[in-house]
C-alpha atoms as a PDB file:
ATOM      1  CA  UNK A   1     -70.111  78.233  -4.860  1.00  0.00           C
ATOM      2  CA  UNK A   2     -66.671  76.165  -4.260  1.00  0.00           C
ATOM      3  CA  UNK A   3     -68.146  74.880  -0.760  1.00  0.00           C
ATOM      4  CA  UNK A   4     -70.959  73.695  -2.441  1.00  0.00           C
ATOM      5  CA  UNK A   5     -69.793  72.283  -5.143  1.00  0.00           C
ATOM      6  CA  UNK A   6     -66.469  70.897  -2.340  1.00  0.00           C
ATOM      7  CA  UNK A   7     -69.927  69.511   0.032  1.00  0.00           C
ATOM      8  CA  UNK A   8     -71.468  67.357  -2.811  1.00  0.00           C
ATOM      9  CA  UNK A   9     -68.622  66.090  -3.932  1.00  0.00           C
ATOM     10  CA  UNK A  10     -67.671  65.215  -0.670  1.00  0.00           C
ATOM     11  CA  UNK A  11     -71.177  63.446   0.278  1.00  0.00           C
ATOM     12  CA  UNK A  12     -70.828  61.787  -3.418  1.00  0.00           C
ATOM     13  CA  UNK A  13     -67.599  60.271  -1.948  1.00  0.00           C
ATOM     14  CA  UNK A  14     -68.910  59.398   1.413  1.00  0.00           C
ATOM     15  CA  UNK A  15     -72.336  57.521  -0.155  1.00  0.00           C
ATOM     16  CA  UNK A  16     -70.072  55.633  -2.293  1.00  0.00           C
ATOM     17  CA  UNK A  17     -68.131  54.547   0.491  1.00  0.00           C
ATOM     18  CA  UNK A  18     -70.483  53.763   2.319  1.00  0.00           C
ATOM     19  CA  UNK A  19     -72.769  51.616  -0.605  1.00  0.00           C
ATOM     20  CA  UNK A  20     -69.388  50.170  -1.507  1.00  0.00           C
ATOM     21  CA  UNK A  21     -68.422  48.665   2.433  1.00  0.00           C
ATOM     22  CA  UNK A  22     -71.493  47.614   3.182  1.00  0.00           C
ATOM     23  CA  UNK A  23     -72.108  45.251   0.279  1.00  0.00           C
ATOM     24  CA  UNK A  24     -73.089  41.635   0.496  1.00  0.00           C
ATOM     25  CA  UNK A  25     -71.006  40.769   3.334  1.00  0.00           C
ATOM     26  CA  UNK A  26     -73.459  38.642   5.174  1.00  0.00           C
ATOM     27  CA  UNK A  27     -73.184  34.799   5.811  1.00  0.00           C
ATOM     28  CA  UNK A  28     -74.514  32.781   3.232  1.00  0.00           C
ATOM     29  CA  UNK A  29     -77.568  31.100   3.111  1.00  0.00           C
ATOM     30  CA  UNK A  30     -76.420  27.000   3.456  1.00  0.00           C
ATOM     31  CA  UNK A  31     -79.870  25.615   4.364  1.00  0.00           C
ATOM     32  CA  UNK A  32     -80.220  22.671   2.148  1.00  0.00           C
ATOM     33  CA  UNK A  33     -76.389  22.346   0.873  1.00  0.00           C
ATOM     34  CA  UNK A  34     -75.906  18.767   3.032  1.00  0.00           C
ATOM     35  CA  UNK A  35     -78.956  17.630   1.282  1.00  0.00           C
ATOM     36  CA  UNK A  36     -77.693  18.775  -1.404  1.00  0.00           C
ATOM     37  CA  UNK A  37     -74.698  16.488  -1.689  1.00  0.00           C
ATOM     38  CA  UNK A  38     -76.126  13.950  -0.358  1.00  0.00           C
ATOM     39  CA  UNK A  39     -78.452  13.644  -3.619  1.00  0.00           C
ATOM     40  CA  UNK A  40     -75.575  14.744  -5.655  1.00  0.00           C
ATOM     41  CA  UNK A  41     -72.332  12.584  -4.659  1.00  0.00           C
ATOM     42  CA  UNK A  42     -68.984  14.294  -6.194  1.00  0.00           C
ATOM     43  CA  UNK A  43     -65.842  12.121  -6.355  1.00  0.00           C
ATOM     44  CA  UNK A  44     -62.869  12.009  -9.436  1.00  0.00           C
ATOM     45  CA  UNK A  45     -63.221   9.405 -11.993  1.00  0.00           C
ATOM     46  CA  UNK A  46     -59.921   8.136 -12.924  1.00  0.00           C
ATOM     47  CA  UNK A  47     -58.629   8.617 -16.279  1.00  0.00           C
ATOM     48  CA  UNK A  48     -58.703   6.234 -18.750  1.00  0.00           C
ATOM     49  CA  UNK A  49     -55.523   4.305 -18.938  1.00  0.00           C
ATOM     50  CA  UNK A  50     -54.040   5.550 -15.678  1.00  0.00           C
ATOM     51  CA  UNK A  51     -51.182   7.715 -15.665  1.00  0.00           C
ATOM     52  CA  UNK A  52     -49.364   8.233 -18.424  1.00  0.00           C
ATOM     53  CA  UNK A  53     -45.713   6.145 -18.501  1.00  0.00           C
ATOM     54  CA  UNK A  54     -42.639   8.584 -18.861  1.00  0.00           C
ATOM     55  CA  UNK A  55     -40.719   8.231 -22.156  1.00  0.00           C
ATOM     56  CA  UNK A  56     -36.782   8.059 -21.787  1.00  0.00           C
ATOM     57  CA  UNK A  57     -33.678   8.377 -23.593  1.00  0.00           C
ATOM     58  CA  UNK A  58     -30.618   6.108 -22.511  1.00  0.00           C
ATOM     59  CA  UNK A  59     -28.042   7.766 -23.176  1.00  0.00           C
ATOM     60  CA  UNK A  60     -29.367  10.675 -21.984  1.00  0.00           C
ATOM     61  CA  UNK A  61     -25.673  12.577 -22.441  1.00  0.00           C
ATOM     62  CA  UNK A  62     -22.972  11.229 -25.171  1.00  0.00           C
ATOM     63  CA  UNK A  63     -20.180  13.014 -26.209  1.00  0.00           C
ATOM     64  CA  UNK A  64     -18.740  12.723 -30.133  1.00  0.00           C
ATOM     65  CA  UNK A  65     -14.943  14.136 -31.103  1.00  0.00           C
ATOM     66  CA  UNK A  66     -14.977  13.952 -34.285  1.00  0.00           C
ATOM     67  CA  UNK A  67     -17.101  14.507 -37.139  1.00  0.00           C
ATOM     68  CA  UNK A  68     -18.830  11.761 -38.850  1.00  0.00           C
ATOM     69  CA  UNK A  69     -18.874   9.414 -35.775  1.00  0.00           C
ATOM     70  CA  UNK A  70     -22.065   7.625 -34.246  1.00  0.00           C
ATOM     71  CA  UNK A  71     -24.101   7.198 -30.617  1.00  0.00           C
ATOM     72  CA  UNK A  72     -26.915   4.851 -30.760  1.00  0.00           C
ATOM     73  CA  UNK A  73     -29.589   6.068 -28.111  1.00  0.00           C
ATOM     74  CA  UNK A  74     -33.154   3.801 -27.297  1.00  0.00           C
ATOM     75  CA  UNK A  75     -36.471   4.716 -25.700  1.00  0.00           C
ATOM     76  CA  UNK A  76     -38.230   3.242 -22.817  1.00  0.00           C
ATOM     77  CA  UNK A  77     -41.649   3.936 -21.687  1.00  0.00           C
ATOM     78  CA  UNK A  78     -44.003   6.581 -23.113  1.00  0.00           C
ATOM     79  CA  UNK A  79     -46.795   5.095 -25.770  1.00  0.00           C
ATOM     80  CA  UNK A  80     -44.527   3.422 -28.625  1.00  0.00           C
ATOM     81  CA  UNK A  81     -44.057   4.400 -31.951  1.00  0.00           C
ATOM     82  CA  UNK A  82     -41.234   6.928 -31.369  1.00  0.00           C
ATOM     83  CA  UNK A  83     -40.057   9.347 -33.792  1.00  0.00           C
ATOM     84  CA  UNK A  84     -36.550  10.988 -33.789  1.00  0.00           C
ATOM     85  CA  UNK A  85     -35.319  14.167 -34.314  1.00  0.00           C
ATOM     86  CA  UNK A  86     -32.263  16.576 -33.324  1.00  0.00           C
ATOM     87  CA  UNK A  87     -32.273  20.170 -32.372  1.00  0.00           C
ATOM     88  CA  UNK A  88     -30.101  21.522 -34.787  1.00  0.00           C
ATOM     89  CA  UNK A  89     -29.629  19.957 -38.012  1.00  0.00           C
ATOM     90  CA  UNK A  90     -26.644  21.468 -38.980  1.00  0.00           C
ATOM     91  CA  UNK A  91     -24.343  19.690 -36.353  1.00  0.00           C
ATOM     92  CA  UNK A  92     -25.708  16.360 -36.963  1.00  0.00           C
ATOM     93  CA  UNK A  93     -28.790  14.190 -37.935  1.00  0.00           C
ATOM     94  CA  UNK A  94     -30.564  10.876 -36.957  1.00  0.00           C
ATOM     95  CA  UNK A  95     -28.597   8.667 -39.392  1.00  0.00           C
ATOM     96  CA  UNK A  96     -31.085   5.745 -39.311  1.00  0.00           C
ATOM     97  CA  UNK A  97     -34.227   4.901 -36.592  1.00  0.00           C
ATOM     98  CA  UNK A  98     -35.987   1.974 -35.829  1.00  0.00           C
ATOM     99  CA  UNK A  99     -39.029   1.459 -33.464  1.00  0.00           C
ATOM    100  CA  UNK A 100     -37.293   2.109 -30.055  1.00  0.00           C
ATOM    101  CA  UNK A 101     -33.681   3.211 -31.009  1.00  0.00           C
ATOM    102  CA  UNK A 102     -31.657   6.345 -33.175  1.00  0.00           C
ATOM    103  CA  UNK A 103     -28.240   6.192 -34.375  1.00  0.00           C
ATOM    104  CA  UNK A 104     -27.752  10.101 -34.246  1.00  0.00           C
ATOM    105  CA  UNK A 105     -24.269  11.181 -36.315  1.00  0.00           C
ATOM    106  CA  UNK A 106     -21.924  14.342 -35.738  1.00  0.00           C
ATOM    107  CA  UNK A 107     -21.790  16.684 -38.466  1.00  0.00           C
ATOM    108  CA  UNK A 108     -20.373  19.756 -36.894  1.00  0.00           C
ATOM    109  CA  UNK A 109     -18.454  20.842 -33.791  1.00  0.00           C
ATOM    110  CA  UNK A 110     -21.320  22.044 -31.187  1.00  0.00           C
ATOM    111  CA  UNK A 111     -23.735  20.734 -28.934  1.00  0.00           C
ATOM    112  CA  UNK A 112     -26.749  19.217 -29.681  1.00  0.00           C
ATOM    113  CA  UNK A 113     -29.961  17.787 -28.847  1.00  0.00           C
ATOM    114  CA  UNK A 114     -31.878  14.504 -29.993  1.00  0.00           C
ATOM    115  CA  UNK A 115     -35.661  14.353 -29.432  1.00  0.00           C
ATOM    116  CA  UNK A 116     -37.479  11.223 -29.172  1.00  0.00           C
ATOM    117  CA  UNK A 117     -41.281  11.936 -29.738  1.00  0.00           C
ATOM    118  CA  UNK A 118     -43.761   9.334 -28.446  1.00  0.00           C
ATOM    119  CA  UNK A 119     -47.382   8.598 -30.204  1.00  0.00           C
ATOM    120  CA  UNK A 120     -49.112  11.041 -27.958  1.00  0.00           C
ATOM    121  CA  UNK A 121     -46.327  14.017 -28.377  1.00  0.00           C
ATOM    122  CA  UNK A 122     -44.605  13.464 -25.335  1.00  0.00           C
ATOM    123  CA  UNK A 123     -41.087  14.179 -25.426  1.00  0.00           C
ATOM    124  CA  UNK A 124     -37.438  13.131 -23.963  1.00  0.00           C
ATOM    125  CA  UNK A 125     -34.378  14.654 -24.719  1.00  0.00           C
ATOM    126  CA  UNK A 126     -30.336  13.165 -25.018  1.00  0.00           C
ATOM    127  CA  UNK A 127     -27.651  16.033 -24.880  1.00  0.00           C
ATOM    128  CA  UNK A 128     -25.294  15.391 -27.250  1.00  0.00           C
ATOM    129  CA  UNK A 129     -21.435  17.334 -25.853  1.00  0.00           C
ATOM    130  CA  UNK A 130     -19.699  17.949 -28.989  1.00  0.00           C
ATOM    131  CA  UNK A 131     -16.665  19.942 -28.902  1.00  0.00           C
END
């Protein structure tokens, strides 16, 4: 009974194997794929509005001492208006903006980030070293 049971099993195994290599493996049929394309150009469209400009910070590092002292920092590039913003609020804060600059002010010892956020959400960052 076990060499029965042992010779199906092993012809399950060996049909399998066999169904399984012998698959679709032949070449394709390409008759008609030049005509194809030839009715049916492909090509890239560009996007509207090229490329999108890089925003940047300059500065893109400052470093404050003390507490209560100021770094202006201005955009360039990216898809004006900007929006600013800091990384951690509790070691300083975008004192005033205007439509391409910050004026970013140390509240705390610690480093910190400000984030200038373009119209379409892209981003730039100034590190701000603030022992």
């Amino acid at each position: 009974m076990k060499s029965a049971l042992s010779l199906a099993l092993c012809s399950v195994v060996a049909l399998s194997c066999t169904l399984l290599l012998s698959g679709c493996e032949d070449e394709p049929d390409l008759r008609g794929v030049g005509s194809y394309f030839d009715q049916n150009p492909i090509g890239s469209e560009p996007r509207a509005g090229g490329t999108a400009p890089t925003v940047v910070v300059t500065p893109n590092t400052k470093s404050l001492a003390t507490d209560g002292e100021t770094a202006s920092f201005a955009a360039v590039g990216g898809f004006p208006s900007y929006t600013w913003s800091v990384n951690d609020i509790s070691k300083g804060s975008v004192l005033q903006q205007g439509q391409e600059s910050a004026v970013y002010q140390r509240a705390a010892a610690g480093d910190n980030v400000v984030i200038c956020t373009d119209s379409r959400g892209n981003r730039a960052f100034a590190t701000i070293s603030q022992p």
